[in-house]
C-alpha atoms as a PDB file:
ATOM      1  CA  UNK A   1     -10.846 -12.478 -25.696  1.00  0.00           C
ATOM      2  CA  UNK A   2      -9.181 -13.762 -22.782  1.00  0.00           C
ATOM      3  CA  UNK A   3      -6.629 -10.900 -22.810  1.00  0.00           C
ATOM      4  CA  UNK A   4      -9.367  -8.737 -23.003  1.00  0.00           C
ATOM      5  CA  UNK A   5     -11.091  -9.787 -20.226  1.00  0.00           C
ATOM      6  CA  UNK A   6      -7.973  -8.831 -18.127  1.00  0.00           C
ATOM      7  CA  UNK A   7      -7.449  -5.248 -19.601  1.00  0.00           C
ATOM      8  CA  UNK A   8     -11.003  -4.634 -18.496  1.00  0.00           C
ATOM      9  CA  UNK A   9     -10.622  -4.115 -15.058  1.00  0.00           C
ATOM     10  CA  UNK A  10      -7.816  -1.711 -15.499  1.00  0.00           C
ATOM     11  CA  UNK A  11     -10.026   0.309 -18.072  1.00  0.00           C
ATOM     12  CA  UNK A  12     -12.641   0.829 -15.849  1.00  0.00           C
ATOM     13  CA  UNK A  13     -10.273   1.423 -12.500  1.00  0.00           C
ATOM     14  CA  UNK A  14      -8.957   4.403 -14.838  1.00  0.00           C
ATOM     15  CA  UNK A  15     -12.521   5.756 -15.887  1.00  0.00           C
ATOM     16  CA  UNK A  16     -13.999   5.587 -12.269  1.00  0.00           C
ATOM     17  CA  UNK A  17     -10.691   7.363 -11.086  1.00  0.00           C
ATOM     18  CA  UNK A  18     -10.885   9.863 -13.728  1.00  0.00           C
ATOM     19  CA  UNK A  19     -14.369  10.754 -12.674  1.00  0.00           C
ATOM     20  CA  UNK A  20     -14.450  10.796  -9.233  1.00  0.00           C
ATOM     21  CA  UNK A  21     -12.116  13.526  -8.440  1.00  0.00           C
ATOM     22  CA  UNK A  22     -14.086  17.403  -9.432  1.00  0.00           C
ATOM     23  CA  UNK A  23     -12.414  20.096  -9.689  1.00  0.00           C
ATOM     24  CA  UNK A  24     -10.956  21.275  -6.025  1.00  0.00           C
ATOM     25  CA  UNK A  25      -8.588  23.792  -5.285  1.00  0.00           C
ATOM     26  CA  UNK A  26      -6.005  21.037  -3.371  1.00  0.00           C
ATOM     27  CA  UNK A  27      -6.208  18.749  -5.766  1.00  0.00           C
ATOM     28  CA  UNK A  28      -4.071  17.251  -9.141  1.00  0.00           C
ATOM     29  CA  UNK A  29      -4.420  14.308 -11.167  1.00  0.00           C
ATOM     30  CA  UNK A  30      -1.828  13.080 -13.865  1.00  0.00           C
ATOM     31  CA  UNK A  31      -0.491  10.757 -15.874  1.00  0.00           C
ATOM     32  CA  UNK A  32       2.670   9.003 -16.381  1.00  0.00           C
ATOM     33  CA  UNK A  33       5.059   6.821 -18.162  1.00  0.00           C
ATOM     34  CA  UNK A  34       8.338   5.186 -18.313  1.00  0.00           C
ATOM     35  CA  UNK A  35      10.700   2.586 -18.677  1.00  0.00           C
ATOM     36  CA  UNK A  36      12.546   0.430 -15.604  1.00  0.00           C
ATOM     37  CA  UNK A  37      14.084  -3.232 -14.633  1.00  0.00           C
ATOM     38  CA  UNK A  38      12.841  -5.968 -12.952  1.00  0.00           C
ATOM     39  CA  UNK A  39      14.272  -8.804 -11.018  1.00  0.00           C
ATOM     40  CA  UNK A  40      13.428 -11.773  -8.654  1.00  0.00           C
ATOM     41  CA  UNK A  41      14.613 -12.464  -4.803  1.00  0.00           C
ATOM     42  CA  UNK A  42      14.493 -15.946  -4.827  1.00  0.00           C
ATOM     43  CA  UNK A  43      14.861 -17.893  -1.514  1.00  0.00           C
ATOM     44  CA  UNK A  44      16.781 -20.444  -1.767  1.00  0.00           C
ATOM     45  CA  UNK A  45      19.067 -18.233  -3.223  1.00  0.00           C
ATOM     46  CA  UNK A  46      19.286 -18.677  -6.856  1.00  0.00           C
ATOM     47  CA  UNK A  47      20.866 -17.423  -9.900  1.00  0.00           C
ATOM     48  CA  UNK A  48      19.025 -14.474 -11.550  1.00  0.00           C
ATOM     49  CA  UNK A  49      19.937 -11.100 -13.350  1.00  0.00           C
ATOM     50  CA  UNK A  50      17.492  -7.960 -14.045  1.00  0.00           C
ATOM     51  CA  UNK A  51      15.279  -8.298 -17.180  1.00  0.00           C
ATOM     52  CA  UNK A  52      15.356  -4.802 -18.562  1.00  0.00           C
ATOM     53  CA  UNK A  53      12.737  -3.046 -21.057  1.00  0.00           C
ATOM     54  CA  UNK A  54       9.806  -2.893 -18.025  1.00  0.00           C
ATOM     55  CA  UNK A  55       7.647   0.009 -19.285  1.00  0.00           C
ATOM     56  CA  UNK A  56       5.079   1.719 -16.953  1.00  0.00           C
ATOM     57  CA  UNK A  57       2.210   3.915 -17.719  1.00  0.00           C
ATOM     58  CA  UNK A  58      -0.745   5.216 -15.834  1.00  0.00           C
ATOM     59  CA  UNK A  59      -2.762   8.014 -13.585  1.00  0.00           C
ATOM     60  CA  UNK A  60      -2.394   9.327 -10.390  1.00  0.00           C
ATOM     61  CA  UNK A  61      -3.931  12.068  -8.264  1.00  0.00           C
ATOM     62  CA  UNK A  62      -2.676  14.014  -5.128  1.00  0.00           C
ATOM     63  CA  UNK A  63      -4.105  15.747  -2.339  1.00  0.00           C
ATOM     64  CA  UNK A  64      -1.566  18.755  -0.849  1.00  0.00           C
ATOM     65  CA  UNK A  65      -1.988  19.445   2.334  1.00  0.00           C
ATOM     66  CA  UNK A  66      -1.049  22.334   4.850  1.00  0.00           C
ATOM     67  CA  UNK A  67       2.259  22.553   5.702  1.00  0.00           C
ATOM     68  CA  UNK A  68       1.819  21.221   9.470  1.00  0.00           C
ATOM     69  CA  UNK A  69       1.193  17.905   7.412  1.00  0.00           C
ATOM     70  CA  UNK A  70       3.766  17.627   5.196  1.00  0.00           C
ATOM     71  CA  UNK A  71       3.394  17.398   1.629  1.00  0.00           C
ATOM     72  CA  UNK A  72       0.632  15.139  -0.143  1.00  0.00           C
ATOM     73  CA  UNK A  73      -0.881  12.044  -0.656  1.00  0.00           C
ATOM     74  CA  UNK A  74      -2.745  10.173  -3.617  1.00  0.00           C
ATOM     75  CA  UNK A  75      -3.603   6.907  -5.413  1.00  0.00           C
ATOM     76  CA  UNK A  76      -1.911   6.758  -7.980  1.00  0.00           C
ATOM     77  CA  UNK A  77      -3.094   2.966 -10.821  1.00  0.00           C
ATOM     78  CA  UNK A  78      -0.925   2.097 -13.272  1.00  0.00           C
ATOM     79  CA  UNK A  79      -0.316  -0.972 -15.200  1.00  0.00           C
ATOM     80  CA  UNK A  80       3.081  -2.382 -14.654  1.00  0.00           C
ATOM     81  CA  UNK A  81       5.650  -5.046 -16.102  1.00  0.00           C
ATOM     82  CA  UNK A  82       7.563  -7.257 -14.514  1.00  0.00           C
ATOM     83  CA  UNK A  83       9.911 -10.206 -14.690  1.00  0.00           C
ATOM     84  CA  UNK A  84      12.752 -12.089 -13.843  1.00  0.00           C
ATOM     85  CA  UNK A  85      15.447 -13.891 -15.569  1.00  0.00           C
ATOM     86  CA  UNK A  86      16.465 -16.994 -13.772  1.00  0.00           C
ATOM     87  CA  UNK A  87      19.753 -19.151 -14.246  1.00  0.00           C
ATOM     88  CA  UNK A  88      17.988 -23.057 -14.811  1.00  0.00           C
ATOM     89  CA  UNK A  89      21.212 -24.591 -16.068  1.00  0.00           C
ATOM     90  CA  UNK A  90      25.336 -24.168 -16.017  1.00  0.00           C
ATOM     91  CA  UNK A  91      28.185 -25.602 -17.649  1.00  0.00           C
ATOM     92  CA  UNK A  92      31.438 -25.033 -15.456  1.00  0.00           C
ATOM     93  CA  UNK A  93      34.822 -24.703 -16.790  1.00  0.00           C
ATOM     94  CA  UNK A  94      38.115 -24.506 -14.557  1.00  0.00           C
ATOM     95  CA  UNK A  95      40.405 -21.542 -14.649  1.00  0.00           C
ATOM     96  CA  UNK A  96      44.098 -21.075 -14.165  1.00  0.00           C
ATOM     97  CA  UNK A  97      44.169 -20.952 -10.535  1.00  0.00           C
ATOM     98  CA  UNK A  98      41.949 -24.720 -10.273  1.00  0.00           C
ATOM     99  CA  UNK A  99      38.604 -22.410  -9.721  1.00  0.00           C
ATOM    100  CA  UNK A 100      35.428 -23.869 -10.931  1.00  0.00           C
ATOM    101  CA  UNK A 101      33.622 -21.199 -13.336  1.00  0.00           C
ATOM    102  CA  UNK A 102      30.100 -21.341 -14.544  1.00  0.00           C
ATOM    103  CA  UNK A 103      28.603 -20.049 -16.814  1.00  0.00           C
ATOM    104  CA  UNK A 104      24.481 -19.971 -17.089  1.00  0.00           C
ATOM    105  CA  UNK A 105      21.908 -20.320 -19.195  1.00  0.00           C
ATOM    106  CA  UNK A 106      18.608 -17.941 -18.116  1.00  0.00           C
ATOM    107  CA  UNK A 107      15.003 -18.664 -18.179  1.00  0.00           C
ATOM    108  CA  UNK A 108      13.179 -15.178 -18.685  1.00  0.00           C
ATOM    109  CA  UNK A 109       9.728 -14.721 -17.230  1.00  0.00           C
ATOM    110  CA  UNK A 110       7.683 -11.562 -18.361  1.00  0.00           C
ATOM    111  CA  UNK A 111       4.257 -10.650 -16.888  1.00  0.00           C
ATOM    112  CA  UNK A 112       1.979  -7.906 -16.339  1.00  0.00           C
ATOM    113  CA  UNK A 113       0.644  -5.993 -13.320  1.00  0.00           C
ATOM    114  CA  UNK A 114      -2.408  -3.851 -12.393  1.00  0.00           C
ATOM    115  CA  UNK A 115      -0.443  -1.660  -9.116  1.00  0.00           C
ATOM    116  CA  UNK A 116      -2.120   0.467  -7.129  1.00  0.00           C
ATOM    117  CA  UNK A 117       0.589   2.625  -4.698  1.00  0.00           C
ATOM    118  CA  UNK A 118      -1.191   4.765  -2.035  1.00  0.00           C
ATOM    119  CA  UNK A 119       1.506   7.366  -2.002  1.00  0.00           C
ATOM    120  CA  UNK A 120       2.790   9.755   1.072  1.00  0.00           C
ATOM    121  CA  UNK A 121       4.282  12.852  -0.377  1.00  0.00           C
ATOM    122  CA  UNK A 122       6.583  15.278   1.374  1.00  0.00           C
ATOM    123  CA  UNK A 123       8.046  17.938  -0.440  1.00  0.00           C
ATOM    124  CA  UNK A 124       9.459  21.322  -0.453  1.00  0.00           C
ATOM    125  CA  UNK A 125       8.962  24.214  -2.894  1.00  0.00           C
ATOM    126  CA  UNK A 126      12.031  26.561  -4.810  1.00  0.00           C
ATOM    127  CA  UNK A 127      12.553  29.371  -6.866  1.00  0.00           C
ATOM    128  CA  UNK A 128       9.077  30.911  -5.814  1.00  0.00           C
ATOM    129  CA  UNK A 129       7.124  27.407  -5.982  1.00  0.00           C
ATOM    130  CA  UNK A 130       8.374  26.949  -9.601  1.00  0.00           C
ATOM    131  CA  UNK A 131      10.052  23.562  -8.464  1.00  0.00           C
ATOM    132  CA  UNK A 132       8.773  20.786  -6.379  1.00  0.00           C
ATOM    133  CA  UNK A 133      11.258  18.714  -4.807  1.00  0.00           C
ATOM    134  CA  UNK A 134      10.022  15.738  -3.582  1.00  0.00           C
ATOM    135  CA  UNK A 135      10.125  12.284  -2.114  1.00  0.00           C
ATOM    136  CA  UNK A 136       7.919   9.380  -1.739  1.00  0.00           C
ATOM    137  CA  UNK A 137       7.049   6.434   0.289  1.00  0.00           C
ATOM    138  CA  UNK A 138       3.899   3.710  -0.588  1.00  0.00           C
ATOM    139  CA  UNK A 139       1.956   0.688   0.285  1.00  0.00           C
ATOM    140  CA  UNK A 140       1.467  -1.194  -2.954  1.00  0.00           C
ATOM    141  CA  UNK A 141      -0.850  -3.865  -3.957  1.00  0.00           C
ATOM    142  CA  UNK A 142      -0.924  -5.460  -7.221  1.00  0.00           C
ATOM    143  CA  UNK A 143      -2.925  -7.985  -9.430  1.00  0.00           C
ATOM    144  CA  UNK A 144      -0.952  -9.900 -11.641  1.00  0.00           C
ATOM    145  CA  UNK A 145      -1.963 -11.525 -15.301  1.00  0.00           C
ATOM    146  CA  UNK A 146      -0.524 -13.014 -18.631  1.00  0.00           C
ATOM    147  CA  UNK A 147       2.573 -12.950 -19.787  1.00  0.00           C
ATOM    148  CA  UNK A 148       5.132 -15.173 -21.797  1.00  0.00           C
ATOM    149  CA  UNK A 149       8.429 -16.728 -21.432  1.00  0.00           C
ATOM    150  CA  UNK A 150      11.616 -17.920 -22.707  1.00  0.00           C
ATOM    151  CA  UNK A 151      14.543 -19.800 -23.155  1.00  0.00           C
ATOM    152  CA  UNK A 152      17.845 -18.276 -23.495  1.00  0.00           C
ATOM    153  CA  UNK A 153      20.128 -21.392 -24.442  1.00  0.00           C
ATOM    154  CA  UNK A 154      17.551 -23.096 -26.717  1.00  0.00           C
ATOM    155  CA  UNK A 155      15.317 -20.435 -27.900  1.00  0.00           C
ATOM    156  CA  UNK A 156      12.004 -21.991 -26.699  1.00  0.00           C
ATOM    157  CA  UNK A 157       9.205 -19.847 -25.775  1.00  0.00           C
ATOM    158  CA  UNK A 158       5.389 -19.024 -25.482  1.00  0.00           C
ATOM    159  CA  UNK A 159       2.366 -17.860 -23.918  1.00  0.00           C
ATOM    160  CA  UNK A 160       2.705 -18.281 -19.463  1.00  0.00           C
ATOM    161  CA  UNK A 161      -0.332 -19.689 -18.760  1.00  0.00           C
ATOM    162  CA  UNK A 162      -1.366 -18.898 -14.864  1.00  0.00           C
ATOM    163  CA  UNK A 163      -2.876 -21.544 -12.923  1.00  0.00           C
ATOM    164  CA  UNK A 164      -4.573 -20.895  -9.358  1.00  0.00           C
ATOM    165  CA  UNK A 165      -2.230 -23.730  -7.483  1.00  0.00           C
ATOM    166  CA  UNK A 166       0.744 -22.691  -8.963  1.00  0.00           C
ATOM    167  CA  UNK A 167       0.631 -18.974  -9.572  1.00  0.00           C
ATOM    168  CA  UNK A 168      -0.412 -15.892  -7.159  1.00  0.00           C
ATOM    169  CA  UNK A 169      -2.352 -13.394  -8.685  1.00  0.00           C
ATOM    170  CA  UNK A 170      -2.228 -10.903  -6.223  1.00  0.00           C
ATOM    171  CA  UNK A 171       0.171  -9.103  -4.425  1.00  0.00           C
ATOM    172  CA  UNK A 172       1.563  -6.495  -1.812  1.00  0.00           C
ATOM    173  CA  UNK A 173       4.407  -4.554  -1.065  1.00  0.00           C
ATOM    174  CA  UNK A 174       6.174  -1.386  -0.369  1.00  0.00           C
ATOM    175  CA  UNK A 175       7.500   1.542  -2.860  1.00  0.00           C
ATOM    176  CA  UNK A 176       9.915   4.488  -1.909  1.00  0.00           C
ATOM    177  CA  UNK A 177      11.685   6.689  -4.230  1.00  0.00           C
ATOM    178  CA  UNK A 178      12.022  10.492  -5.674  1.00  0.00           C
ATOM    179  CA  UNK A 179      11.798  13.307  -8.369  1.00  0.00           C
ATOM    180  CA  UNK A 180      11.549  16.879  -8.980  1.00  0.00           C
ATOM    181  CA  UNK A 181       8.860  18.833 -11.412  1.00  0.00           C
ATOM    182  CA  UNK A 182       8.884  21.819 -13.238  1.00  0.00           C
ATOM    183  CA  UNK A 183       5.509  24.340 -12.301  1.00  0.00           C
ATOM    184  CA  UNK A 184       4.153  26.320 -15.367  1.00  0.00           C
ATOM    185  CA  UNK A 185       0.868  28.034 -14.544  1.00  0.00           C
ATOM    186  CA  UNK A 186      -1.321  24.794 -13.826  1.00  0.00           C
ATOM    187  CA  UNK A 187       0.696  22.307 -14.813  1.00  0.00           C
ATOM    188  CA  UNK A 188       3.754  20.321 -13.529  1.00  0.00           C
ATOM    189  CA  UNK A 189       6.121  18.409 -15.392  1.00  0.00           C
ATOM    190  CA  UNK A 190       8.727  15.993 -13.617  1.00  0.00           C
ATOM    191  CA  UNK A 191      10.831  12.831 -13.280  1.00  0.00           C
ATOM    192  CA  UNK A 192      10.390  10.542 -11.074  1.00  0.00           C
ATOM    193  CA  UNK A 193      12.492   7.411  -9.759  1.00  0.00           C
ATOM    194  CA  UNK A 194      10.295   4.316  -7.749  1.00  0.00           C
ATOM    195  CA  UNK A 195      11.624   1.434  -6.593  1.00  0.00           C
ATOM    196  CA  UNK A 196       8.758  -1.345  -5.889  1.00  0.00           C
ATOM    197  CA  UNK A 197       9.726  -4.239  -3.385  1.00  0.00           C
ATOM    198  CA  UNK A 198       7.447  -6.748  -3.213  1.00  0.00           C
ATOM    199  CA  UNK A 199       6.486  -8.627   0.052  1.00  0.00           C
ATOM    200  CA  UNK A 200       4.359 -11.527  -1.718  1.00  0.00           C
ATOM    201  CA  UNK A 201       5.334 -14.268  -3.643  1.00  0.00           C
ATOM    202  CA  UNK A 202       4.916 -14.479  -7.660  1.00  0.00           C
ATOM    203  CA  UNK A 203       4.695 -18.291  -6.983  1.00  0.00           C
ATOM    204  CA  UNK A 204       3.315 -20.773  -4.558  1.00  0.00           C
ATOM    205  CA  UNK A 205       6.038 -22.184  -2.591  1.00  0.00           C
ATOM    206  CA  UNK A 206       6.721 -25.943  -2.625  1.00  0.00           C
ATOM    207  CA  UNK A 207       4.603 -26.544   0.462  1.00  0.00           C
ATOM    208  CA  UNK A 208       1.732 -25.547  -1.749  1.00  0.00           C
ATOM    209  CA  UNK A 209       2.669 -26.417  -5.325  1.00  0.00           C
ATOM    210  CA  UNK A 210       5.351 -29.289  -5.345  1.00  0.00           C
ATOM    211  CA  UNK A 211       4.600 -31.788  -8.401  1.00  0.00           C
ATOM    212  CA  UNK A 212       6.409 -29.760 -11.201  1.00  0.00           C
ATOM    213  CA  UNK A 213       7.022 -32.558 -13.168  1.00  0.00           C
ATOM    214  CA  UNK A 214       3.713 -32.498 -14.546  1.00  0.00           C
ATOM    215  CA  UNK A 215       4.068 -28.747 -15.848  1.00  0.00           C
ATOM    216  CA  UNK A 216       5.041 -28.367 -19.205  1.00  0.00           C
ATOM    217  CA  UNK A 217       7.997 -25.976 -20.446  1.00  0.00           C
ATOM    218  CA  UNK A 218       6.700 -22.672 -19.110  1.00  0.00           C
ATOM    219  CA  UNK A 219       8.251 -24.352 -15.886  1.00  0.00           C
ATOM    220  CA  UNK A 220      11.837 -24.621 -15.379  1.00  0.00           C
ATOM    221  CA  UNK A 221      11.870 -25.105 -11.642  1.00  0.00           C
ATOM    222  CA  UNK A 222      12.670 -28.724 -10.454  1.00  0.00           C
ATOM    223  CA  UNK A 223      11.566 -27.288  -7.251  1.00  0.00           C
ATOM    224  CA  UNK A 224       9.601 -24.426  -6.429  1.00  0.00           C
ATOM    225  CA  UNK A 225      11.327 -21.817  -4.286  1.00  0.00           C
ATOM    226  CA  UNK A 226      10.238 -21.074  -0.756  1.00  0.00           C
ATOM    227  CA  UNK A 227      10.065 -17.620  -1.229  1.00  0.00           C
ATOM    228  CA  UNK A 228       9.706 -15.812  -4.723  1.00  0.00           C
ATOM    229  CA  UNK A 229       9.108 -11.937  -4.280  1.00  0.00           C
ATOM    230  CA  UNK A 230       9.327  -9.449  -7.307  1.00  0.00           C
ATOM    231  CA  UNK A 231      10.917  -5.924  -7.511  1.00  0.00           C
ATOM    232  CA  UNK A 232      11.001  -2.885 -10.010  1.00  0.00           C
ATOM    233  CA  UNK A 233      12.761   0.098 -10.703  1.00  0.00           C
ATOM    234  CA  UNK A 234      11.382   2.348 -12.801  1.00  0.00           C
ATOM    235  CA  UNK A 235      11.657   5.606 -13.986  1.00  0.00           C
ATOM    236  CA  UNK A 236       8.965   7.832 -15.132  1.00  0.00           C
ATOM    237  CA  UNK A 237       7.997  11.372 -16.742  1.00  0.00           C
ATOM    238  CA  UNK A 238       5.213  13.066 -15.220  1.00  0.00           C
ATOM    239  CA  UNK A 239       2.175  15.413 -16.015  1.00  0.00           C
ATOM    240  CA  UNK A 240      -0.239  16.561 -13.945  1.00  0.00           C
ATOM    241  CA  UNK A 241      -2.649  19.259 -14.008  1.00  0.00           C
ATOM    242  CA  UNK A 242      -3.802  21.439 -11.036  1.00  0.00           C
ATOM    243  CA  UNK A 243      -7.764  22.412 -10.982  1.00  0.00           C
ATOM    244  CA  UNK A 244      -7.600  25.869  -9.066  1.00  0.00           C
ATOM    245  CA  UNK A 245      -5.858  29.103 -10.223  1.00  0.00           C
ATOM    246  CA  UNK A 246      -4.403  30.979  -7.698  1.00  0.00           C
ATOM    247  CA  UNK A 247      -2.277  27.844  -6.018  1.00  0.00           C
ATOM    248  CA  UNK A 248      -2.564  25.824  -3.086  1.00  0.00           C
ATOM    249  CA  UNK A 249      -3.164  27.279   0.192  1.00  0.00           C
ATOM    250  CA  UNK A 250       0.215  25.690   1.112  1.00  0.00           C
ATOM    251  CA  UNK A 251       2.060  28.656  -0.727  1.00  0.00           C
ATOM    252  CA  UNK A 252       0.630  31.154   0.983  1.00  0.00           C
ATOM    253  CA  UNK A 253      -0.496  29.361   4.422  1.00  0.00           C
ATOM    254  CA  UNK A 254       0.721  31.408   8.005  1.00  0.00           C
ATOM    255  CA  UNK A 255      -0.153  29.811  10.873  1.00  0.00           C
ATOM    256  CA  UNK A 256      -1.770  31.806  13.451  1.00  0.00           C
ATOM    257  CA  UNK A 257       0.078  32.903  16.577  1.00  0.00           C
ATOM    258  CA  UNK A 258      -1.224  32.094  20.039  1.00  0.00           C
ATOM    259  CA  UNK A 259      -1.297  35.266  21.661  1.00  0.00           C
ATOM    260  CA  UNK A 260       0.105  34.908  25.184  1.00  0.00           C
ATOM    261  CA  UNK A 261      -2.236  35.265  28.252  1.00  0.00           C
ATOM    262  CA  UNK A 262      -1.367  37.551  30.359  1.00  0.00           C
ATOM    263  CA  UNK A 263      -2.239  36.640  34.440  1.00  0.00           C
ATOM    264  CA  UNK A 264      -3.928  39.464  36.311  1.00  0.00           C
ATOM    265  CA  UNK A 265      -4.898  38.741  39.661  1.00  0.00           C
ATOM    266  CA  UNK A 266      -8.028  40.509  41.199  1.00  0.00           C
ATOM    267  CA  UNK A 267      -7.303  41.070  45.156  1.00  0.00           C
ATOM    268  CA  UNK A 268     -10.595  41.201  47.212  1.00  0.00           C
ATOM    269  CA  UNK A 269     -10.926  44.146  49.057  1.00  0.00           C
ATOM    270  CA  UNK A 270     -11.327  42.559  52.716  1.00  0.00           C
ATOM    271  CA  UNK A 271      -9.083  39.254  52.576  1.00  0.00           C
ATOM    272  CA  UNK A 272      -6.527  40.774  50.458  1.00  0.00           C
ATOM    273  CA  UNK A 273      -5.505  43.444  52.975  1.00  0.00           C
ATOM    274  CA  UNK A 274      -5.422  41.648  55.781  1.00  0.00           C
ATOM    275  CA  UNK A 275      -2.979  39.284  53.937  1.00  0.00           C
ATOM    276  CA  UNK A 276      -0.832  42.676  52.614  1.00  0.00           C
ATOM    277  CA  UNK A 277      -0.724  44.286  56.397  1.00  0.00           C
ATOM    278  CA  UNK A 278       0.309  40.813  57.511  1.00  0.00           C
ATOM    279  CA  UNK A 279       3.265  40.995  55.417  1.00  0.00           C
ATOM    280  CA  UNK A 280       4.218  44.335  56.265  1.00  0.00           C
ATOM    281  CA  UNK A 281       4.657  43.221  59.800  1.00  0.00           C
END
């Protein structure tokens, strides 16, 4: 029920997004889907590695614009995975040349996303606006909710309950990236490449949250990091569906040309011959 509860939200984002948009002649909306990586930036530095598997999946619409202002720009709500897989304990061994070596044993943390990127757009057109070539920058914000975890060495896992003091549920960031589609009639299928970096911090650093001793195994730090930001790459294949027929105005926009003024001058009959016979002499 609880899991539920969580899904929810996203279900009804999708419907109300589905709905709001009618059918105008700059607009698409589409959906998507893909697999990517995840990994943590943890400060103190730690030891991590990508955990990979992340899938994606979701909607997004676009509004194209007139050339003068580049490209388009959408929402675009998708639900999201993430992780991170981080290095708890070591054994060290010494090589030939005297060098400690270690060698790690990973904690894996997996957890889901509701992201919401509002997307900038520019792109060009090819091959008589058959291809889209495009790239993308975003503002991202994110709610974040269950998940599981486990242990590499020992094979211990379960269910990652959140908790409010130790846990942040929502987060921010930034997403840039690229792709290309494929225009047939009023559709366009692509490929797209996004890489998310997060700004906010999947957990409460130890300022906040700082008596882990109490937590139970879903916890591995001894300390909390100061700063505990999540990224993903992902990779995605694309649909989307445009409403109007004949194409955006983009294809066959021409601005107008300013037609240039050209400066007559009116010379009053009196004044201006006075000034001419003045010149003469």
């Amino acid at each position: 029920m609880n899991r539920i509860s969580h899904i929810l939200p996203f279900l009804t984002a999708v419907a109300l997004f589905a709905g709001i948009f009618t059918a105008q002649a700059q607009h698409t909306i589409g959906v998507f889907g893909g697999y990517g990586t995840a990994s943590a930036r943890f400060y103190p530095v730690q030891e991590t590695k990508m955990v990979f598997g992340r899938y994606n999946f979701g909607l997004s619409w676009r509004y194209y614009s007139l050339p003068r202002y580049v490209g388009a720009v959408g929402v675009d709500v998708e639900l999201l995975q993430r992780g991170f897989s981080y290095g708890y304990t070591y054994t060290t061994t010494t090589n030939e040349d005297g060098e400690e070596m270690r060698e790690y044993s990973f904690y894996t943390r997996r957890f889901n996303s509701i992201m919401v990127p509002i997307v900038w757009q520019p792109h060009v057109y090819m091959a008589r606006n058959h291809i889209r070539l495009y790239l993308e920058a975003a503002v991202t914000f994110s709610y974040n909710f269950s998940g599981d975890y486990a242990y590499e060495d020992t094979g211990a896992e379960g269910r990652y309950g959140m908790r409010s003091e130790r846990d942040n549920r929502f987060g921010y960031g930034l997403a840039g990236g690229g792709g290309f589609a494929l225009l047939f009639g009023r559709y366009e299928v692509g490929v797209r490449a996004r890489y998310y970096f997060g700004y906010s911090d999947i957990l409460r650093n130890m300022n906040r949250y700082y008596d882990n001793a109490t937590d139970g195994a879903e916890n591995p730090f001894a300390r909390t990091p100061l700063k505990s930001p999540i990224d993903n790459l992902a990779f995605s294949v694309t649909l989307a569906y445009r409403f109007n027929k004949e194409g955006f105005t983009s294809w066959t926009y021409k601005p107008h040309r300013r037609e240039k003024r050209k400066k007559e001058f009116k010379f009053s009959q009196k004044g201006d011959m006075v000034n001419i016979d003045a010149m003469r002499r």
